[in-house]
N, C-alpha and C. Protein backbone atom coordinates (compact mmCIF):
# COMPACT_ATOMS: atom_id res chain seq x y z
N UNK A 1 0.86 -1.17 0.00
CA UNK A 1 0.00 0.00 0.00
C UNK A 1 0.90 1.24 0.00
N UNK A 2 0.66 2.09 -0.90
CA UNK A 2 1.39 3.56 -0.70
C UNK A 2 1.53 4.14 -0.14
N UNK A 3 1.81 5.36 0.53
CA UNK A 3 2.42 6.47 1.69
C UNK A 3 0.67 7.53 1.64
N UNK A 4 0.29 7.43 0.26
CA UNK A 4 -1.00 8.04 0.23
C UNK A 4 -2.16 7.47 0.95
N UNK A 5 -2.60 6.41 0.09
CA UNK A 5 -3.56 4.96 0.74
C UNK A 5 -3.15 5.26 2.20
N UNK A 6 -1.99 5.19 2.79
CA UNK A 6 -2.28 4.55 3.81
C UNK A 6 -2.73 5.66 5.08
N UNK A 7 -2.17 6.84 4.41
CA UNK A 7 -2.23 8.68 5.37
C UNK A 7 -3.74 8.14 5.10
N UNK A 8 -4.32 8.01 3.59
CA UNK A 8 -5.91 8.18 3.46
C UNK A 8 -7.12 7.02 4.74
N UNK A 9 -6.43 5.77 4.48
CA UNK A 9 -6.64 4.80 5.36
C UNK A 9 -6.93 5.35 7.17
N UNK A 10 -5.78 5.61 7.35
CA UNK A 10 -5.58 6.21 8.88
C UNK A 10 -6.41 7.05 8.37
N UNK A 11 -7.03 8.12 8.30
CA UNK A 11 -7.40 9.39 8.57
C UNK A 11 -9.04 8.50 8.94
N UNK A 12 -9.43 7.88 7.99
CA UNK A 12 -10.63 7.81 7.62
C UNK A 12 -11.09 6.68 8.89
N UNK A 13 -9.89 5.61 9.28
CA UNK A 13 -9.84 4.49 10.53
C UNK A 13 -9.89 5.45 12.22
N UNK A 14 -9.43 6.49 11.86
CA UNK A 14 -9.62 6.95 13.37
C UNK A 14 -10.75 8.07 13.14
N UNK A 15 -11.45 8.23 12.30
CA UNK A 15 -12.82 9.07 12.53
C UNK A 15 -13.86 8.20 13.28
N UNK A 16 -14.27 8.76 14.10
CA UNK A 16 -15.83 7.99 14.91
C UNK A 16 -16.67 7.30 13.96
N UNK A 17 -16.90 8.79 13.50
CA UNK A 17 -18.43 8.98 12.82
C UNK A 17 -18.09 8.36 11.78
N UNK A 18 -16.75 8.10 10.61
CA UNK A 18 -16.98 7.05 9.97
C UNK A 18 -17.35 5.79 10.22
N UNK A 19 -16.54 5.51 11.64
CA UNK A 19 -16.81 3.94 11.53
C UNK A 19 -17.91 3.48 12.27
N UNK A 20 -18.77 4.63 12.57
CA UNK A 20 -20.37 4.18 12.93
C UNK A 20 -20.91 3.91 11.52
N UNK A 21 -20.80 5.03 10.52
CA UNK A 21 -21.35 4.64 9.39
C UNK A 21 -20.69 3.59 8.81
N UNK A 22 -19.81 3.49 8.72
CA UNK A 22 -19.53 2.24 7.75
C UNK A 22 -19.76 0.70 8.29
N UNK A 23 -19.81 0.46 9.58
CA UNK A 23 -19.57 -0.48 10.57
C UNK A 23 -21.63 -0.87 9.84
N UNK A 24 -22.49 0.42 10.24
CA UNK A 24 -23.23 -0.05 9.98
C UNK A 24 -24.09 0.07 8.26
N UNK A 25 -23.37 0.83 7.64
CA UNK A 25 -23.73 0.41 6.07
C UNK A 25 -23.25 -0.93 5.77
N UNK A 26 -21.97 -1.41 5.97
CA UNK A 26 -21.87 -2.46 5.82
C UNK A 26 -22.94 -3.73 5.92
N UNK A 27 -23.81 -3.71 7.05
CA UNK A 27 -24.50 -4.18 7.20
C UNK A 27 -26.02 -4.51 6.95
N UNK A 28 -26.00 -3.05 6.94
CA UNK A 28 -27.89 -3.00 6.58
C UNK A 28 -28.14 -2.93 4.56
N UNK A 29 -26.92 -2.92 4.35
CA UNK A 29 -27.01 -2.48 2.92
C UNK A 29 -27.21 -4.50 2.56
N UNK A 30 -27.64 -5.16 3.11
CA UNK A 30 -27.59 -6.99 2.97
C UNK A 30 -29.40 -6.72 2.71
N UNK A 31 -29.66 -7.76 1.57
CA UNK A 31 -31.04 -8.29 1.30
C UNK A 31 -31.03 -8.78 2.09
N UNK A 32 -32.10 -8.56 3.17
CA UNK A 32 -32.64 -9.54 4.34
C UNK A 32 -32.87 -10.98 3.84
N UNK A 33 -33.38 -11.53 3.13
CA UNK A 33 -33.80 -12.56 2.71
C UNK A 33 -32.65 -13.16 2.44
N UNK A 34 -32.13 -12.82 2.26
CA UNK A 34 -30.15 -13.67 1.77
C UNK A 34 -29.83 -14.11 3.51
N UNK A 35 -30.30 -13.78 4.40
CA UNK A 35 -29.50 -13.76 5.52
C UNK A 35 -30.44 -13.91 6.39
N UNK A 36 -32.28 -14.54 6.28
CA UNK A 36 -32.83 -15.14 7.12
C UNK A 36 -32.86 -16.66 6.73
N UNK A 37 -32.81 -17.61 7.65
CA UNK A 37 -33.45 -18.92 7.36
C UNK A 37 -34.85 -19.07 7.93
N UNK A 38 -35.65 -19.38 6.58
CA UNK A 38 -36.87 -19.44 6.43
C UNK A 38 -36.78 -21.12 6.95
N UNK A 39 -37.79 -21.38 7.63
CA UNK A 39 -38.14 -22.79 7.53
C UNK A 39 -38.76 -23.87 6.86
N UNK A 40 -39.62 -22.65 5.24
CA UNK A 40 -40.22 -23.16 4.31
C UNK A 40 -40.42 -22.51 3.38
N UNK A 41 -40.78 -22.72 2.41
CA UNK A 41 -41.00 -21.48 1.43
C UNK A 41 -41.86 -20.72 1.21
N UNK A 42 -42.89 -20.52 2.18
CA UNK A 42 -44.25 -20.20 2.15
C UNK A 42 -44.07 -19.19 3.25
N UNK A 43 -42.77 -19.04 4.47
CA UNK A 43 -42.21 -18.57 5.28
C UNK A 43 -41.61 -17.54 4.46
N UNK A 44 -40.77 -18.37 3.57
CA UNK A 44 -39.63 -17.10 2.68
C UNK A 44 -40.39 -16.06 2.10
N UNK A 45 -41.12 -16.62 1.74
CA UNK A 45 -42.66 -15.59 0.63
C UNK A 45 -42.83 -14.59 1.10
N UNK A 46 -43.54 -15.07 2.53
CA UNK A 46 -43.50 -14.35 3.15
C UNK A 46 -42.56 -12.93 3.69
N UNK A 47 -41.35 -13.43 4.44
CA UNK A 47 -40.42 -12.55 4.26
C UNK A 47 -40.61 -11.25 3.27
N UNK A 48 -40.03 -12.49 2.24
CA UNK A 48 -39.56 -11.15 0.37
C UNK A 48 -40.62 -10.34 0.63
N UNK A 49 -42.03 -11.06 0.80
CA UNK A 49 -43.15 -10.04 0.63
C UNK A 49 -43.06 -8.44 1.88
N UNK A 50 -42.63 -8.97 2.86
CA UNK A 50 -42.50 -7.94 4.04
C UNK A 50 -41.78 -6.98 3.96
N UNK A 51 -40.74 -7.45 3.47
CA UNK A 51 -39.36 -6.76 3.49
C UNK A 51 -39.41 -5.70 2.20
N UNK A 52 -40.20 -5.92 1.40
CA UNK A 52 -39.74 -5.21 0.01
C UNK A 52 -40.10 -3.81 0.28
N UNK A 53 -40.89 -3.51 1.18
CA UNK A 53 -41.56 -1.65 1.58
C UNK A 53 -40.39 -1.25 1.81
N UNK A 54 -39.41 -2.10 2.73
CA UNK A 54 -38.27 -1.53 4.07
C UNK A 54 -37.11 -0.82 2.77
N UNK A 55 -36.79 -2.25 2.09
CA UNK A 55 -35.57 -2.49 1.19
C UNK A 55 -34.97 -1.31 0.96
N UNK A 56 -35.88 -0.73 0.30
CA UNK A 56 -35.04 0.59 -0.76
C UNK A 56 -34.30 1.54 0.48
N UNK A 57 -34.90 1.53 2.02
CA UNK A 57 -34.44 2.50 2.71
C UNK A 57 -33.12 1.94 3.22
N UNK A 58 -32.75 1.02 2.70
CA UNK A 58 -31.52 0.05 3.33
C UNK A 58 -30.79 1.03 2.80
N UNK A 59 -30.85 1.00 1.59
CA UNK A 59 -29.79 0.92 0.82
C UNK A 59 -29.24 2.55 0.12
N UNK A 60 -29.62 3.42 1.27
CA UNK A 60 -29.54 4.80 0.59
C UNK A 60 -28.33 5.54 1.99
N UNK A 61 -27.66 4.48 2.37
CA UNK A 61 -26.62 4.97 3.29
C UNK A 61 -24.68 5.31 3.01
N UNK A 62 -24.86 4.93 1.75
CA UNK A 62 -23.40 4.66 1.18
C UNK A 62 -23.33 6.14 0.40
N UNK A 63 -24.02 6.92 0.00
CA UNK A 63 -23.49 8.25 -0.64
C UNK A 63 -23.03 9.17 0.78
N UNK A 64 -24.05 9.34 1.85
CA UNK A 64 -23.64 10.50 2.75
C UNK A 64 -22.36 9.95 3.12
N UNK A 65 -22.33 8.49 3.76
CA UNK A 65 -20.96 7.57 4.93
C UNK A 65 -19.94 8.30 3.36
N UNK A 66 -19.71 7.91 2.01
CA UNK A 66 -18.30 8.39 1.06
C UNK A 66 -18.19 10.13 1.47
N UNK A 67 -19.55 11.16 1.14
CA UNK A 67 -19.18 12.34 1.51
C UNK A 67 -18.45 12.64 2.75
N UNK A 68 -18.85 11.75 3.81
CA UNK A 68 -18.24 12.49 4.84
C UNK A 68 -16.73 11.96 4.84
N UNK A 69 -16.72 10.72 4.48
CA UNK A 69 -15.03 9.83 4.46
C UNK A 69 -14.44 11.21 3.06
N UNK A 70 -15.03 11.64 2.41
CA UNK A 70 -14.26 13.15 1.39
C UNK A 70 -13.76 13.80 2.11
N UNK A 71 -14.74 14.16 3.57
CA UNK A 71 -14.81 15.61 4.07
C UNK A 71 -13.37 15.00 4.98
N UNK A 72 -13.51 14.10 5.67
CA UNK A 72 -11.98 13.64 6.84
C UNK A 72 -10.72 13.50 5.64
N UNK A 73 -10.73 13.17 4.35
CA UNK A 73 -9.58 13.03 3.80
C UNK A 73 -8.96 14.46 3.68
N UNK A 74 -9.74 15.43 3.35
CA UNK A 74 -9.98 16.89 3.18
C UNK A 74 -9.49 17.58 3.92
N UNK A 75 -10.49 17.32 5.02
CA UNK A 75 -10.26 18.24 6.41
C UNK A 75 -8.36 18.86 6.29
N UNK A 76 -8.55 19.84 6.62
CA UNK A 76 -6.93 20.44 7.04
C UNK A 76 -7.32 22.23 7.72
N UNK A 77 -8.69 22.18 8.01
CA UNK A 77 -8.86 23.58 8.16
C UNK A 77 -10.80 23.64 8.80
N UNK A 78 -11.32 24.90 9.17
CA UNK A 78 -12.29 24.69 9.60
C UNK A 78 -13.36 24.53 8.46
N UNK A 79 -13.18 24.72 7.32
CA UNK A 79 -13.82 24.83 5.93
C UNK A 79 -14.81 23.73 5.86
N UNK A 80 -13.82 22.50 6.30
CA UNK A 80 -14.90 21.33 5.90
C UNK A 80 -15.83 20.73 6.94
N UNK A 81 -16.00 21.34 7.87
CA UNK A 81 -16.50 21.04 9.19
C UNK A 81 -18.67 21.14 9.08
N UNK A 82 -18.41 22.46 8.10
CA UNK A 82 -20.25 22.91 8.12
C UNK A 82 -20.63 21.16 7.13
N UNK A 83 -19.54 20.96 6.19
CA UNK A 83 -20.19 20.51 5.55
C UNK A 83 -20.28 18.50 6.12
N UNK A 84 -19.31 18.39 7.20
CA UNK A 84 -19.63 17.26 7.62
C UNK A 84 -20.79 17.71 8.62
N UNK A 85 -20.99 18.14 9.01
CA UNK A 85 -22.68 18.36 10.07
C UNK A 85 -23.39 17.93 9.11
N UNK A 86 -23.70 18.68 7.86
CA UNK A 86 -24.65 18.52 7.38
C UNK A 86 -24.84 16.91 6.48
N UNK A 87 -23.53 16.53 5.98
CA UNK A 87 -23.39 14.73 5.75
C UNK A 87 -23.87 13.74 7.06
N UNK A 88 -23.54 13.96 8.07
CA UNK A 88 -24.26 13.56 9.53
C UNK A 88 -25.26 13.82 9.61
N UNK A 89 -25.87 14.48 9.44
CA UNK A 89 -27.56 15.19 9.30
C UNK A 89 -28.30 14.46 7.76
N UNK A 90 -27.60 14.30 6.72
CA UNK A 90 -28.31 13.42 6.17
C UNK A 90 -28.22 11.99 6.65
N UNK A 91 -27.18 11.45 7.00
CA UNK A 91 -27.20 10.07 7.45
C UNK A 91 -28.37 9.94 8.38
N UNK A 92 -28.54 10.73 9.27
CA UNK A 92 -29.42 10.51 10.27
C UNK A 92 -30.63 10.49 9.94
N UNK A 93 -31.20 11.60 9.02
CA UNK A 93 -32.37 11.66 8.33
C UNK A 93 -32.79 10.07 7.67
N UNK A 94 -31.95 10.02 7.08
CA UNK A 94 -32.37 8.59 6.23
C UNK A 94 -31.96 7.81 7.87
N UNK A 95 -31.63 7.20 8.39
CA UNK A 95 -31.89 6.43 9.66
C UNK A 95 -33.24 6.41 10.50
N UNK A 96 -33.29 7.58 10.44
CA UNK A 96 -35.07 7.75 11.17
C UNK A 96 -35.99 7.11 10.12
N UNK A 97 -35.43 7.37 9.00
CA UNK A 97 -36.83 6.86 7.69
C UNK A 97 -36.44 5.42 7.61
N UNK A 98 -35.31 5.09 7.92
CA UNK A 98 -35.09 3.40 8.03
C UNK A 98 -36.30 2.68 8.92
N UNK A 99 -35.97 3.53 9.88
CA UNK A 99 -36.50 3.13 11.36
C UNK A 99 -37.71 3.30 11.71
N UNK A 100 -38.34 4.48 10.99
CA UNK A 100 -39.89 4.64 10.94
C UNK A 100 -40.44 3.08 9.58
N UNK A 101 -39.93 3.17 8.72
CA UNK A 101 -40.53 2.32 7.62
C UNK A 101 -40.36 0.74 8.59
N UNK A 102 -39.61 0.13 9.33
CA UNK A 102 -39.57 -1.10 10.22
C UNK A 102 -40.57 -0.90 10.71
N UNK A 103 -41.11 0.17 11.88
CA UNK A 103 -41.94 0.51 12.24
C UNK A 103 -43.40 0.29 12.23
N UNK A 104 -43.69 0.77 10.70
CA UNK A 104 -44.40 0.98 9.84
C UNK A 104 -44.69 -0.22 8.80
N UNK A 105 -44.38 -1.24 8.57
CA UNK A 105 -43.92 -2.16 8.05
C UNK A 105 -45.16 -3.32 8.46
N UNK A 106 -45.21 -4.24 7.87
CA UNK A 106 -45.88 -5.53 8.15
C UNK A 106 -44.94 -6.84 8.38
N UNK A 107 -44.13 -6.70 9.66
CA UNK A 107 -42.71 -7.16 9.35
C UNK A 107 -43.70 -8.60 9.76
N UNK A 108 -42.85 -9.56 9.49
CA UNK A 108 -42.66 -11.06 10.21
C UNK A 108 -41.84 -11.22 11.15
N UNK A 109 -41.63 -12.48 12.03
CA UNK A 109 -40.80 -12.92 13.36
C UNK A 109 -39.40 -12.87 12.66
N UNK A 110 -39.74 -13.39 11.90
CA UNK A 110 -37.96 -13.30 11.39
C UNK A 110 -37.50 -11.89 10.45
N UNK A 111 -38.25 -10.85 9.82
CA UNK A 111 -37.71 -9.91 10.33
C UNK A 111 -37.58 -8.98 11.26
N UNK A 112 -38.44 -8.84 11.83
CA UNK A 112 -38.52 -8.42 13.26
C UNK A 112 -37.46 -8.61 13.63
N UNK A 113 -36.66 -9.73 14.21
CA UNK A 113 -35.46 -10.35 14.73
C UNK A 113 -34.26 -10.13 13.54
N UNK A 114 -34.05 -10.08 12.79
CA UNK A 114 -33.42 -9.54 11.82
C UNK A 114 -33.09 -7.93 11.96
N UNK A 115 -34.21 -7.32 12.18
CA UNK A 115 -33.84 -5.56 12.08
C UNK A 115 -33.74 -4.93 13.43
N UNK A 116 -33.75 -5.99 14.29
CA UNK A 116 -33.25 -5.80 15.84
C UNK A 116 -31.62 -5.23 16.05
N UNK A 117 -31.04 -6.22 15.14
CA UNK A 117 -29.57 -6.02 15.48
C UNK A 117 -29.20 -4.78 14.33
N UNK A 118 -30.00 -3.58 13.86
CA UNK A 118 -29.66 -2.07 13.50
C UNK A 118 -29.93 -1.13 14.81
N UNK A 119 -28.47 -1.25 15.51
CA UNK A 119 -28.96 -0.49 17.06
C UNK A 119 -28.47 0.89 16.80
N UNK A 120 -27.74 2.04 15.62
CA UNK A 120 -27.07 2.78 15.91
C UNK A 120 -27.98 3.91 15.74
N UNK A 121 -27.95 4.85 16.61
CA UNK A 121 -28.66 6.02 17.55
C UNK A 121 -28.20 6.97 16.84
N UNK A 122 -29.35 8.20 16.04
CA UNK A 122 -28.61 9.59 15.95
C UNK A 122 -27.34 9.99 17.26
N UNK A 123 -28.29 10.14 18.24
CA UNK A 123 -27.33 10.69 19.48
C UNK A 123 -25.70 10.29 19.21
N UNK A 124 -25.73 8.76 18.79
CA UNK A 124 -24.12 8.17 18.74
C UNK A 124 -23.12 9.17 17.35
N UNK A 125 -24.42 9.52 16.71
CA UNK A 125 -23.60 10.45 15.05
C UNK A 125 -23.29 11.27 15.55
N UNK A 126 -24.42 12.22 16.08
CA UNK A 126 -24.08 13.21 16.85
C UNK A 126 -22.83 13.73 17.72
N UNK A 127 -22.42 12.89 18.70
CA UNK A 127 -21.66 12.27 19.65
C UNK A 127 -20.45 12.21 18.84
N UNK A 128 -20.29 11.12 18.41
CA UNK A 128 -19.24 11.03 16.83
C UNK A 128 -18.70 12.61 16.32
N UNK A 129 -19.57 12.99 15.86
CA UNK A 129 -19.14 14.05 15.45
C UNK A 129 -18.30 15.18 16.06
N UNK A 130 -19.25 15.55 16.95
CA UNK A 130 -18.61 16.44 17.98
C UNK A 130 -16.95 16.43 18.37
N UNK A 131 -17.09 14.55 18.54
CA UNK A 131 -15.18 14.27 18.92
C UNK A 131 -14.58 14.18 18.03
N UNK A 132 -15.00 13.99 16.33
CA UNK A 132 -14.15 14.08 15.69
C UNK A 132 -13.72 15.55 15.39
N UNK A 133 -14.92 16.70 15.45
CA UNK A 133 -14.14 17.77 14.77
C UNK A 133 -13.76 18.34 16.33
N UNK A 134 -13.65 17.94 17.45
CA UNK A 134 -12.51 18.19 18.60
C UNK A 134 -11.25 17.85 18.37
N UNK A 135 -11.32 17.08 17.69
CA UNK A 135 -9.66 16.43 17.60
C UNK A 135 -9.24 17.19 16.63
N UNK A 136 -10.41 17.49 15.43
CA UNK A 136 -9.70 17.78 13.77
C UNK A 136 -9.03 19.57 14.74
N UNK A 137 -10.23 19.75 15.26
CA UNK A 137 -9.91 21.38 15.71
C UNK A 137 -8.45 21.29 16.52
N UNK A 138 -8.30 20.45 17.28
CA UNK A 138 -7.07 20.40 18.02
C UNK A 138 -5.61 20.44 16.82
N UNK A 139 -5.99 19.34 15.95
CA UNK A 139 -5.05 18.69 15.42
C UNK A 139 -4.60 20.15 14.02
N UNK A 140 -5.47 20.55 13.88
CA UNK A 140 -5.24 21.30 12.73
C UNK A 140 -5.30 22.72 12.75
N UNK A 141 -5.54 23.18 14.44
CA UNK A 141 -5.41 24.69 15.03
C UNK A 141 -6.21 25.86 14.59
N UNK A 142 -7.91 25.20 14.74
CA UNK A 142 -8.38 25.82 14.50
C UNK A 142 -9.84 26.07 15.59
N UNK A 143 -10.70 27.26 15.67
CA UNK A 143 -11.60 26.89 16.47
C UNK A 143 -12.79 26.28 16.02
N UNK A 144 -13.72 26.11 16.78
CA UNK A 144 -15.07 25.40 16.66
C UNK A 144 -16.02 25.32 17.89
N UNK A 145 -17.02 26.23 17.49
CA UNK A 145 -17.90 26.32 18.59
C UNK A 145 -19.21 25.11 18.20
N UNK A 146 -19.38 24.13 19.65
CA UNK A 146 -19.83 22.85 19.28
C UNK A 146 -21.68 22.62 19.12
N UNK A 147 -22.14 24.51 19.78
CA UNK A 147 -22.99 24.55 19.56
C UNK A 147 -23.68 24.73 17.86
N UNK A 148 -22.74 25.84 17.42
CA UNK A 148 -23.13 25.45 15.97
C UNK A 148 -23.15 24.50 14.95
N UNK A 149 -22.11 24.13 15.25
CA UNK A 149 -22.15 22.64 14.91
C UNK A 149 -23.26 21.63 14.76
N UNK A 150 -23.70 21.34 16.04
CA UNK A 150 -25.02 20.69 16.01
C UNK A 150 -25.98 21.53 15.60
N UNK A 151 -25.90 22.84 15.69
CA UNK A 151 -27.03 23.45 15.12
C UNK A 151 -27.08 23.22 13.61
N UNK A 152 -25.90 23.31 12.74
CA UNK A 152 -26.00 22.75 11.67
C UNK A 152 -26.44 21.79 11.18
N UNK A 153 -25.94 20.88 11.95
CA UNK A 153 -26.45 19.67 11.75
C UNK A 153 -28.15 19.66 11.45
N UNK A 154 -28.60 20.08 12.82
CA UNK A 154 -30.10 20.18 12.88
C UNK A 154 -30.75 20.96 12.17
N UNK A 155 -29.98 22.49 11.28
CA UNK A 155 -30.65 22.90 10.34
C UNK A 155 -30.64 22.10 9.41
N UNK A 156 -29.86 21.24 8.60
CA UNK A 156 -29.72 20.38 7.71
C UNK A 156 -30.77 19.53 7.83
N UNK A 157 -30.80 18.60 8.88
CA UNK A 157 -32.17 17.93 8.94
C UNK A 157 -33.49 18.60 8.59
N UNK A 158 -33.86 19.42 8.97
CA UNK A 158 -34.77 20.36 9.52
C UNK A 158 -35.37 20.85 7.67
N UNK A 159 -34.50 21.03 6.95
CA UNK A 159 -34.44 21.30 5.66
C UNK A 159 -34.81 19.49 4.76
N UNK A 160 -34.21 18.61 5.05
CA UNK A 160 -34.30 17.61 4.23
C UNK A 160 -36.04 17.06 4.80
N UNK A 161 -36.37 17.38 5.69
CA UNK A 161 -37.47 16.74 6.38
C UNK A 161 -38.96 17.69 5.34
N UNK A 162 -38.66 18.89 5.42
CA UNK A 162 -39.38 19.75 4.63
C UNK A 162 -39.17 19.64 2.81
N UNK A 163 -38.32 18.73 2.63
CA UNK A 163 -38.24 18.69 1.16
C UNK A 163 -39.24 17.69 0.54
């Protein structure tokens, strides 16, 4: 691996908030049905049939998790900071709509038990965030007031919710 890859690697391995997102895109971005055992096929039917409302919201987590892994390769200044709030603020948005559509859903026992193990919490992005641009602010000598920050964040939401 190169001297680049690997500065890029590290940067992106010690961000929080990446490896909440990626830890859990990795995961939820899986066809449920690939990864329940049905006990019959009339069970599985079932399933496919349940799952297909949820699906599409799986799978809309991999553009914000690359923007923000842009914004940490980037980062060298306070510049890129508004715009990771607001990549955190979409992740989260689409998480609530994950989480409302389960919700909302006509799930079965086996997905039910399946969409149990998606435990990750705005609060934890949130959280995430905050310590990463503490460190970026430390590391790269710049300030950052942590209230705006989240306020960004929350205008960002606040805007995608009204769209």
């Amino acid at each position: 691996m190169n001297n680049a890859l690997q500065k890029i690697t590290a940067k992106l391995n010690a961000s929080k908030v990446h490896m909440l997102m990626a830890d859990f895109t990795s995961n939820v971005s899986r066809y449920p049905v690939a990864h329940i055992d049905c006990k019959s096929p009339k069970r599985e039917s079932a399933v496919l049939k349940a799952c297909g409302p949820i699906f599409p919201y799986q799978t809309v987590f991999t553009t914000p998790m690359n923007d923000y892994a842009n914004s940490v390769v980037l980062i060298m200044n306070d510049v890129a900071v508004p715009f990771m709030a607001r990549e955190v603020a979409t992740f989260i948005y689409r998480l609530e709509r994950f989480q409302d559509a389960i919700k909302q859903a006509n799930n079965t026992q086996e997905l039910q038990a399946y969409y149990k193990q998606f435990t990750l919490k705005p609060k934890q992005l949130i959280d995430a965030l905050v310590e990463d641009v503490k460190e970026y602010a430390e590391r790269y000598g710049f300030e950052m007031d942590i209230k705006t920050l989240i306020e960004t964040c929350k205008e960002h939401k606040i805007k995608l919710e009204s769209e």
